[in-house]
PDB file of N, CA and C in Angstrom:
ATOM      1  N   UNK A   1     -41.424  85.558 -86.848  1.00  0.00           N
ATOM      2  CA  UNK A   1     -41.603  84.117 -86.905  1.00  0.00           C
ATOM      3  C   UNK A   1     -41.507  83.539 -85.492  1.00  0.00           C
ATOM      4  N   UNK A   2     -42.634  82.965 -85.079  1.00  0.00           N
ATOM      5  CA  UNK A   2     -42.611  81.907 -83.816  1.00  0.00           C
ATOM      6  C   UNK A   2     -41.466  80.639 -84.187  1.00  0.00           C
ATOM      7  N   UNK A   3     -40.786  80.908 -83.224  1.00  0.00           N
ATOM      8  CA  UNK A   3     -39.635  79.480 -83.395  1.00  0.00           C
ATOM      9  C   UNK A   3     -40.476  78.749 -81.947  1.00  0.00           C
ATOM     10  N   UNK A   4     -41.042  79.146 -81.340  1.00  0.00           N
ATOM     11  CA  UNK A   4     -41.217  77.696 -80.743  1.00  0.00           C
ATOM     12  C   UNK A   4     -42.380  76.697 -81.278  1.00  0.00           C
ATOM     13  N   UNK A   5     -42.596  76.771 -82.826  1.00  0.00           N
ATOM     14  CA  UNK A   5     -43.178  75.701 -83.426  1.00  0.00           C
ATOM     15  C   UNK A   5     -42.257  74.845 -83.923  1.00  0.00           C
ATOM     16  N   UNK A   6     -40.919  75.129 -84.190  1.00  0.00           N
ATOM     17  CA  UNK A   6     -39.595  73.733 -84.831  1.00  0.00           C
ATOM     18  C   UNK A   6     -39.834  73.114 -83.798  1.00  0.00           C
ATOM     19  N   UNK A   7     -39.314  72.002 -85.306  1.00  0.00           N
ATOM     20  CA  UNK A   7     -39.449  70.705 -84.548  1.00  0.00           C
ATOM     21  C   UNK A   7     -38.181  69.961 -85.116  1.00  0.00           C
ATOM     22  N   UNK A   8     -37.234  69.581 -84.417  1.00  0.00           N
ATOM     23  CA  UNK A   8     -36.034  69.225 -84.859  1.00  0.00           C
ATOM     24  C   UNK A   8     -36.100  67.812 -85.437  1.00  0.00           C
ATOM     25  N   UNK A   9     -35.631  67.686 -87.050  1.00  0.00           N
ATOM     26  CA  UNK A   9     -35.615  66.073 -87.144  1.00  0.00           C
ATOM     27  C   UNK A   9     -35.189  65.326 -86.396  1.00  0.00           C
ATOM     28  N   UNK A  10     -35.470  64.233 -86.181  1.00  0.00           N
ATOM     29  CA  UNK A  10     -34.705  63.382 -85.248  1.00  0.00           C
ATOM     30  C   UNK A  10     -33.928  62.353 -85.571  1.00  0.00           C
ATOM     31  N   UNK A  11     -33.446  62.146 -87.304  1.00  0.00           N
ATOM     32  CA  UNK A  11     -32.246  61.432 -87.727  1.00  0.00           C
ATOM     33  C   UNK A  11     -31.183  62.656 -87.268  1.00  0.00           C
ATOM     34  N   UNK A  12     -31.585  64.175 -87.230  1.00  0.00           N
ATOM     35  CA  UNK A  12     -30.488  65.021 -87.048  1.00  0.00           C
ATOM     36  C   UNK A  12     -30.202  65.020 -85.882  1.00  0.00           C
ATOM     37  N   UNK A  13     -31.049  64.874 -84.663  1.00  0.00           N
ATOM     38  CA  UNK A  13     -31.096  64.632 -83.247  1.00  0.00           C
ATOM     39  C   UNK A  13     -30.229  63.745 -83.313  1.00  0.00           C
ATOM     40  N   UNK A  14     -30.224  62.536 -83.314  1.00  0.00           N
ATOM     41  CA  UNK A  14     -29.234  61.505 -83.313  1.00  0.00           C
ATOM     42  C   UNK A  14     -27.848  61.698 -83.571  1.00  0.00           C
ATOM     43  N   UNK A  15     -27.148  62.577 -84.602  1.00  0.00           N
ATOM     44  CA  UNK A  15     -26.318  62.667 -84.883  1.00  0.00           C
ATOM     45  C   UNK A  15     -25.797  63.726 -84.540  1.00  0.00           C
ATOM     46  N   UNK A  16     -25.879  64.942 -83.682  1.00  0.00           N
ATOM     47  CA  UNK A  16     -25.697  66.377 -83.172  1.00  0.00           C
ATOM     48  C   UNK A  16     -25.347  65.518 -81.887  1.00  0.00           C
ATOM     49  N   UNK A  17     -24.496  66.169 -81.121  1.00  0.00           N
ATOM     50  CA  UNK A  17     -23.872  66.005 -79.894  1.00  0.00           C
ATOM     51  C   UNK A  17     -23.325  66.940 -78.788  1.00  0.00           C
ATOM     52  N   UNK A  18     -23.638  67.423 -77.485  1.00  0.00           N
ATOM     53  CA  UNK A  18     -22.752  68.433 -76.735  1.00  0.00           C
ATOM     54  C   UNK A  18     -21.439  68.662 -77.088  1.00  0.00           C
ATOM     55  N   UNK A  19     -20.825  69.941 -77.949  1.00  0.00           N
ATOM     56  CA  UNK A  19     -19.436  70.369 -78.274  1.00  0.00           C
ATOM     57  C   UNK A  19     -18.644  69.974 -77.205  1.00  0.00           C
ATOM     58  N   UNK A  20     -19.283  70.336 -75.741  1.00  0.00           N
ATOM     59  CA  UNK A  20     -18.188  70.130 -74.812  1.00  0.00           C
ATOM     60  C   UNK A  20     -18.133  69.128 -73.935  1.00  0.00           C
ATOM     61  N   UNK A  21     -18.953  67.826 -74.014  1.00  0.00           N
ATOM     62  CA  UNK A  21     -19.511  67.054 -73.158  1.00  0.00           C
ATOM     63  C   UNK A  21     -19.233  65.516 -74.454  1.00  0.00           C
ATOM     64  N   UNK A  22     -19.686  65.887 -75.316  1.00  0.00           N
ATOM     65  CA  UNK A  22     -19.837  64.685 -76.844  1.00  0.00           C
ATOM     66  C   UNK A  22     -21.007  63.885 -76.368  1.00  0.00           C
ATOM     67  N   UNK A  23     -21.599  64.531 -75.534  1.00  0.00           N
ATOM     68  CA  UNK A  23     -22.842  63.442 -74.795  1.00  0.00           C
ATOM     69  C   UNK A  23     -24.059  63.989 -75.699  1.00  0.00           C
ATOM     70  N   UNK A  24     -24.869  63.115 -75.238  1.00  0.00           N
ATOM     71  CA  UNK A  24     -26.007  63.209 -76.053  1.00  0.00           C
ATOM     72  C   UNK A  24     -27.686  64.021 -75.955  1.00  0.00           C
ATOM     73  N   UNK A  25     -28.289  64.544 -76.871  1.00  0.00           N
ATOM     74  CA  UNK A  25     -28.821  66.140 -76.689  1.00  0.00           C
ATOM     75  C   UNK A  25     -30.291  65.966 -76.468  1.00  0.00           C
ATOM     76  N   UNK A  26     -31.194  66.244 -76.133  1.00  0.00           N
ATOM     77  CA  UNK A  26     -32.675  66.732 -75.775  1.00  0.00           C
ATOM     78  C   UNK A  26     -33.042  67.540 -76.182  1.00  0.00           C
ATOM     79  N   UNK A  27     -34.647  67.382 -77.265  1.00  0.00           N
ATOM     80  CA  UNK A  27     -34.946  68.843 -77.547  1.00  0.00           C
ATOM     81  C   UNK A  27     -35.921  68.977 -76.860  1.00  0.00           C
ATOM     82  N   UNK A  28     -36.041  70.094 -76.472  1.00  0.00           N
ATOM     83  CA  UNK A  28     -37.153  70.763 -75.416  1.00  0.00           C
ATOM     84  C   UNK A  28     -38.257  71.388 -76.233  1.00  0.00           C
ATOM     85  N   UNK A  29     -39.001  71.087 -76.528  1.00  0.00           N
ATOM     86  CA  UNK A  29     -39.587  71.636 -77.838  1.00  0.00           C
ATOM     87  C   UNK A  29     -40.394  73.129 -76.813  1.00  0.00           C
ATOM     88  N   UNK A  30     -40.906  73.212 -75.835  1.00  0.00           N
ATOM     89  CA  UNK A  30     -41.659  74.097 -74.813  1.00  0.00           C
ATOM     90  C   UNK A  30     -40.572  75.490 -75.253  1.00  0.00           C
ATOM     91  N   UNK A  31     -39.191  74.991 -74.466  1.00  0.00           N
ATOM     92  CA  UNK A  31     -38.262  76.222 -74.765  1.00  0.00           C
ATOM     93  C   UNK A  31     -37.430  76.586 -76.285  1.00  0.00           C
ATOM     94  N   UNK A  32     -37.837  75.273 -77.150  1.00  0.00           N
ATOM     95  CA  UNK A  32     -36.895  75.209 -78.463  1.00  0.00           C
ATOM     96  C   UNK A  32     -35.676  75.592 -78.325  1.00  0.00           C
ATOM     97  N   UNK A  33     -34.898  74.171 -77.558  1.00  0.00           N
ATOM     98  CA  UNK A  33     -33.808  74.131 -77.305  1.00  0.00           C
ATOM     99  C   UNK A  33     -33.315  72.825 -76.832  1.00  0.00           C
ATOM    100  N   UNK A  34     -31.960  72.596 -77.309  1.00  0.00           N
ATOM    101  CA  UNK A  34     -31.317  71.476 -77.113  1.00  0.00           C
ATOM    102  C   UNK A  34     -30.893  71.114 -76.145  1.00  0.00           C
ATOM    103  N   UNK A  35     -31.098  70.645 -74.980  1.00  0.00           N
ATOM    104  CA  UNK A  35     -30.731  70.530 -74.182  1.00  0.00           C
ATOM    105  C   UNK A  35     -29.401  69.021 -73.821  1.00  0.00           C
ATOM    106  N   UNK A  36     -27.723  69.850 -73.240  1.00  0.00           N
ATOM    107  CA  UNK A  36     -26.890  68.918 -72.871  1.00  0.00           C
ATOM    108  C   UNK A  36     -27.646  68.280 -71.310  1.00  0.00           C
ATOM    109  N   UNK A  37     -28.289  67.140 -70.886  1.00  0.00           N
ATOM    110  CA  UNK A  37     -27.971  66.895 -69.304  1.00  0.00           C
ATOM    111  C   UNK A  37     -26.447  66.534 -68.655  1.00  0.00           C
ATOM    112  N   UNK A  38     -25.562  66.352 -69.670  1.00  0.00           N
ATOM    113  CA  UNK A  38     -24.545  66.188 -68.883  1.00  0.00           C
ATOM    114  C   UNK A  38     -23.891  67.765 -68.551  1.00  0.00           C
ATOM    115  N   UNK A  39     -24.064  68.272 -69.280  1.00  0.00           N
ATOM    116  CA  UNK A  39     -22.859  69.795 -69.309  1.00  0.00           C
ATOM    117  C   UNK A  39     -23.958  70.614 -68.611  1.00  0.00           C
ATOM    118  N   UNK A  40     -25.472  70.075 -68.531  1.00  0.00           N
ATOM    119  CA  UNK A  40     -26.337  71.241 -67.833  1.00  0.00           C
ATOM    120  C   UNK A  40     -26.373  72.380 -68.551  1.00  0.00           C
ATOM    121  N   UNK A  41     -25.992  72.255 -69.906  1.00  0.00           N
ATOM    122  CA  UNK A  41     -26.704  73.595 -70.792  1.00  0.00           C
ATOM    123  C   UNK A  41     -27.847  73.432 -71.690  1.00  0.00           C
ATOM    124  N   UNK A  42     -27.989  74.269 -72.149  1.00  0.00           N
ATOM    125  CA  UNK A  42     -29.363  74.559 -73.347  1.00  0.00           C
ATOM    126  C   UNK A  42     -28.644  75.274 -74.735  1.00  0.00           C
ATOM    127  N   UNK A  43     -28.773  74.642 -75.141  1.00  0.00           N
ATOM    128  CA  UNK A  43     -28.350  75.598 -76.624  1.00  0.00           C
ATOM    129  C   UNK A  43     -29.625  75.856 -77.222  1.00  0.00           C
ATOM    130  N   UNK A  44     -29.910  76.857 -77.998  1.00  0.00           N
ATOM    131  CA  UNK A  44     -31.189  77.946 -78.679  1.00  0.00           C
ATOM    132  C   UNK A  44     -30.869  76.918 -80.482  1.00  0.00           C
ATOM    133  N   UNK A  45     -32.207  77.179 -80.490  1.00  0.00           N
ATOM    134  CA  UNK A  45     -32.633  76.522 -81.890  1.00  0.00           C
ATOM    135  C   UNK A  45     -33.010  77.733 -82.847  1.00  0.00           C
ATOM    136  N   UNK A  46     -32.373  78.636 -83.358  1.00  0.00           N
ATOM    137  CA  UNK A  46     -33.400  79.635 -83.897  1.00  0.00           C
ATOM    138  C   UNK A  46     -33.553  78.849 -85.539  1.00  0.00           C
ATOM    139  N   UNK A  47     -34.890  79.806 -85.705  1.00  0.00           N
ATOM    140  CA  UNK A  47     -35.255  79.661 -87.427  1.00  0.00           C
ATOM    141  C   UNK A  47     -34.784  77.836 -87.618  1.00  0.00           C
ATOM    142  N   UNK A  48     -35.136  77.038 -87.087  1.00  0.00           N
ATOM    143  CA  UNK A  48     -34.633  76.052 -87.512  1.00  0.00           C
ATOM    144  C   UNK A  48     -33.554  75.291 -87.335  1.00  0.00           C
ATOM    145  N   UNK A  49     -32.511  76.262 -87.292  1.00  0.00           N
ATOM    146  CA  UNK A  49     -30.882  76.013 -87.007  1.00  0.00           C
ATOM    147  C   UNK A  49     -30.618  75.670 -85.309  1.00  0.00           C
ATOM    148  N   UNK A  50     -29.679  74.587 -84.913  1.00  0.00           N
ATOM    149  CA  UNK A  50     -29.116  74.762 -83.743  1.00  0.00           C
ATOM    150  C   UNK A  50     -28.075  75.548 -83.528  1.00  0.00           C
ATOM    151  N   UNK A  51     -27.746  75.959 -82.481  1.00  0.00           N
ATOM    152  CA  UNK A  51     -26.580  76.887 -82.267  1.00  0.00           C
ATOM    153  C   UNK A  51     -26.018  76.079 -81.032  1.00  0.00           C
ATOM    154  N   UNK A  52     -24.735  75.407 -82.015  1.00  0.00           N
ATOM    155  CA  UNK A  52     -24.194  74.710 -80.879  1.00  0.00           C
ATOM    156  C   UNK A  52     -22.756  75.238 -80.314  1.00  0.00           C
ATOM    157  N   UNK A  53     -23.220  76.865 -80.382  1.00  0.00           N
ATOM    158  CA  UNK A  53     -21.749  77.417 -79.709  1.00  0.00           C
ATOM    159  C   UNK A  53     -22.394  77.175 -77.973  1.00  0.00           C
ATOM    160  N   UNK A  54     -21.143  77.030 -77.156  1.00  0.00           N
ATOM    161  CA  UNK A  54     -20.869  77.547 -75.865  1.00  0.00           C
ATOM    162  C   UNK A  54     -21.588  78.533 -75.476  1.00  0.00           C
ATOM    163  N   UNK A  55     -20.898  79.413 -75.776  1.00  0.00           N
ATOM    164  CA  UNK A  55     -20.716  81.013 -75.594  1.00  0.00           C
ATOM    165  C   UNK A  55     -22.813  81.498 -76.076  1.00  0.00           C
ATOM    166  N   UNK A  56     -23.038  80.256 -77.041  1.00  0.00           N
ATOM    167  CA  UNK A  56     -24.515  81.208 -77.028  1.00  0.00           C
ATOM    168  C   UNK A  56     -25.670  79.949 -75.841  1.00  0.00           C
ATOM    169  N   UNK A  57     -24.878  79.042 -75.234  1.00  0.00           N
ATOM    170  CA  UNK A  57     -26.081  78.139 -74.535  1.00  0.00           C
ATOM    171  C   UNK A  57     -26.287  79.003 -73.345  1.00  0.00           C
ATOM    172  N   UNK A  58     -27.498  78.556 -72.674  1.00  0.00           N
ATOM    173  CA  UNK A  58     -27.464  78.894 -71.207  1.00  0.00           C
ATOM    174  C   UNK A  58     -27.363  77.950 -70.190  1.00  0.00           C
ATOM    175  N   UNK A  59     -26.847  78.347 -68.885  1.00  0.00           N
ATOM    176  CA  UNK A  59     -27.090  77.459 -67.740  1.00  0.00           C
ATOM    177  C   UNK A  59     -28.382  77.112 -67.564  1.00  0.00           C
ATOM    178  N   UNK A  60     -28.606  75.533 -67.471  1.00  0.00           N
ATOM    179  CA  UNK A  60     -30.415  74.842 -66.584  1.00  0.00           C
ATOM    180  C   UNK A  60     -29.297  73.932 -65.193  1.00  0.00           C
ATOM    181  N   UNK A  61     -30.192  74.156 -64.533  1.00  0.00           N
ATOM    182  CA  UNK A  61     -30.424  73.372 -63.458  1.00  0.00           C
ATOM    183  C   UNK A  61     -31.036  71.796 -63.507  1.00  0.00           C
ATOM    184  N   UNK A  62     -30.431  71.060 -62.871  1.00  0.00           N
ATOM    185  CA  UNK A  62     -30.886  69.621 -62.660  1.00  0.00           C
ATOM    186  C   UNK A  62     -31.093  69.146 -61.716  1.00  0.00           C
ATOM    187  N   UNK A  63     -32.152  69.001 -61.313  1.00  0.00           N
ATOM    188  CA  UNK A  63     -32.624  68.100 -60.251  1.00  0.00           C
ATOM    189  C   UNK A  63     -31.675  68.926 -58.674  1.00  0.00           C
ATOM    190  N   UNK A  64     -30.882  70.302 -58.718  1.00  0.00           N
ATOM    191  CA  UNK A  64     -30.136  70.795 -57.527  1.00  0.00           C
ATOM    192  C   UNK A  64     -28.824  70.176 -57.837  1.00  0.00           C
ATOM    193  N   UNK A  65     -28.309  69.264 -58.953  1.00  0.00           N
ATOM    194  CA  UNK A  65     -26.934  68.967 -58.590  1.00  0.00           C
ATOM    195  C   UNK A  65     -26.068  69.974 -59.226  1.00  0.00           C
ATOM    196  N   UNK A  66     -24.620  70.013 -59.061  1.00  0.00           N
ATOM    197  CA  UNK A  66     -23.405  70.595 -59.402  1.00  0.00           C
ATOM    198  C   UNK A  66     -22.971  70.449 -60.809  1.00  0.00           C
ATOM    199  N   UNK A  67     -23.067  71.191 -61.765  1.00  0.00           N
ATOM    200  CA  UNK A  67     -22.677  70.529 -62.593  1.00  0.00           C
ATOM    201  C   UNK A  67     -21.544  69.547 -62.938  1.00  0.00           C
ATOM    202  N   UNK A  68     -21.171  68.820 -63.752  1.00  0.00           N
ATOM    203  CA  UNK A  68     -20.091  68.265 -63.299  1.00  0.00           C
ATOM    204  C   UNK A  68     -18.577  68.592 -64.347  1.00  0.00           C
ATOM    205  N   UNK A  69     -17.581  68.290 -63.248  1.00  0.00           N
ATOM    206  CA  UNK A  69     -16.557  69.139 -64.038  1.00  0.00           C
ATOM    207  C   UNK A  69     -16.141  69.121 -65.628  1.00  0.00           C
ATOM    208  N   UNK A  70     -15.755  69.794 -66.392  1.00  0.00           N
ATOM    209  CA  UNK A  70     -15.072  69.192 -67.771  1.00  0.00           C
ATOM    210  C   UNK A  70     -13.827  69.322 -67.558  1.00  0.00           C
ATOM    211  N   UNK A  71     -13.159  67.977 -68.047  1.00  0.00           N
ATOM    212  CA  UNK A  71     -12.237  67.768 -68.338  1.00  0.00           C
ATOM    213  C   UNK A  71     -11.344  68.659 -69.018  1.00  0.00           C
ATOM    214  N   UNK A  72      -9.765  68.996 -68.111  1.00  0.00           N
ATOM    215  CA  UNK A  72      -8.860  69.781 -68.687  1.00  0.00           C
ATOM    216  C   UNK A  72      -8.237  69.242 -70.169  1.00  0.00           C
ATOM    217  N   UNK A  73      -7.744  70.005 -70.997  1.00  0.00           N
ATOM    218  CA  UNK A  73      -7.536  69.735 -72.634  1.00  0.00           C
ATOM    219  C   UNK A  73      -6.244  69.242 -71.805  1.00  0.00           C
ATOM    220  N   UNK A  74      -5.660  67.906 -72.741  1.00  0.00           N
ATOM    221  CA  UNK A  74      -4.481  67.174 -72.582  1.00  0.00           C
ATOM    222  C   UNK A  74      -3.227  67.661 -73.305  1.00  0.00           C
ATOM    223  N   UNK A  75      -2.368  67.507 -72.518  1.00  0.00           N
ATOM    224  CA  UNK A  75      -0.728  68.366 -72.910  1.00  0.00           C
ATOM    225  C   UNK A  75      -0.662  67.314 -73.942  1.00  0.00           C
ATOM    226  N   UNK A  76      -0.132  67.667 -74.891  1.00  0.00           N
ATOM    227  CA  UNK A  76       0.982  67.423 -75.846  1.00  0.00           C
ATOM    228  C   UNK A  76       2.270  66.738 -75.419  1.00  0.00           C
ATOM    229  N   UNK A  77       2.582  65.426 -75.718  1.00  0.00           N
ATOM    230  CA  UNK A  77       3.576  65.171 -74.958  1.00  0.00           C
ATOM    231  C   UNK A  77       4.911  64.914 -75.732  1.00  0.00           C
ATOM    232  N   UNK A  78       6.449  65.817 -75.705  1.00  0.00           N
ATOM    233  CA  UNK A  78       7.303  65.757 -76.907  1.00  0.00           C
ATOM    234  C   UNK A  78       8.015  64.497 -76.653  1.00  0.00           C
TER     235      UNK A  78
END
């Protein structure tokens, strides 16, 4: 099956978000993939489905900048 014919709804677009960023996503329909611009990743669309793990996006490049940092998880305070 060719996955780069999906085409992601776009009430679902709207409501899907970068796991690690909460910013908001791009589909690339060329690469069939979601693209974060803030976190500078791509997450893979297979068969339809997004895969919005980490661990399966890849690094893109923007325009030459750095990506920018994420924020450390906040202590617990007793």
């Amino acid at each position: 099956m060719d996955n780069r014919n999906n085409v992601i709804d776009p009430k679902l677009l709207e409501l899907l978000a970068c796991p690690l960023t909460k910013g908001p996503l791009v589909f690339d329909r060329e690469h069939n993939e979601l693209v974060s611009r803030l976190a500078h990743l791509a997450y893979p669309v297979r068969d339809g489905i997004p895969i919005m793990l980490p661990s399966e996006a890849r690094p893109i490049e923007d325009n030459g900048s750095k990506p920018p940092r994420l924020p450390k998880a906040r202590q617990r305070s007793r």
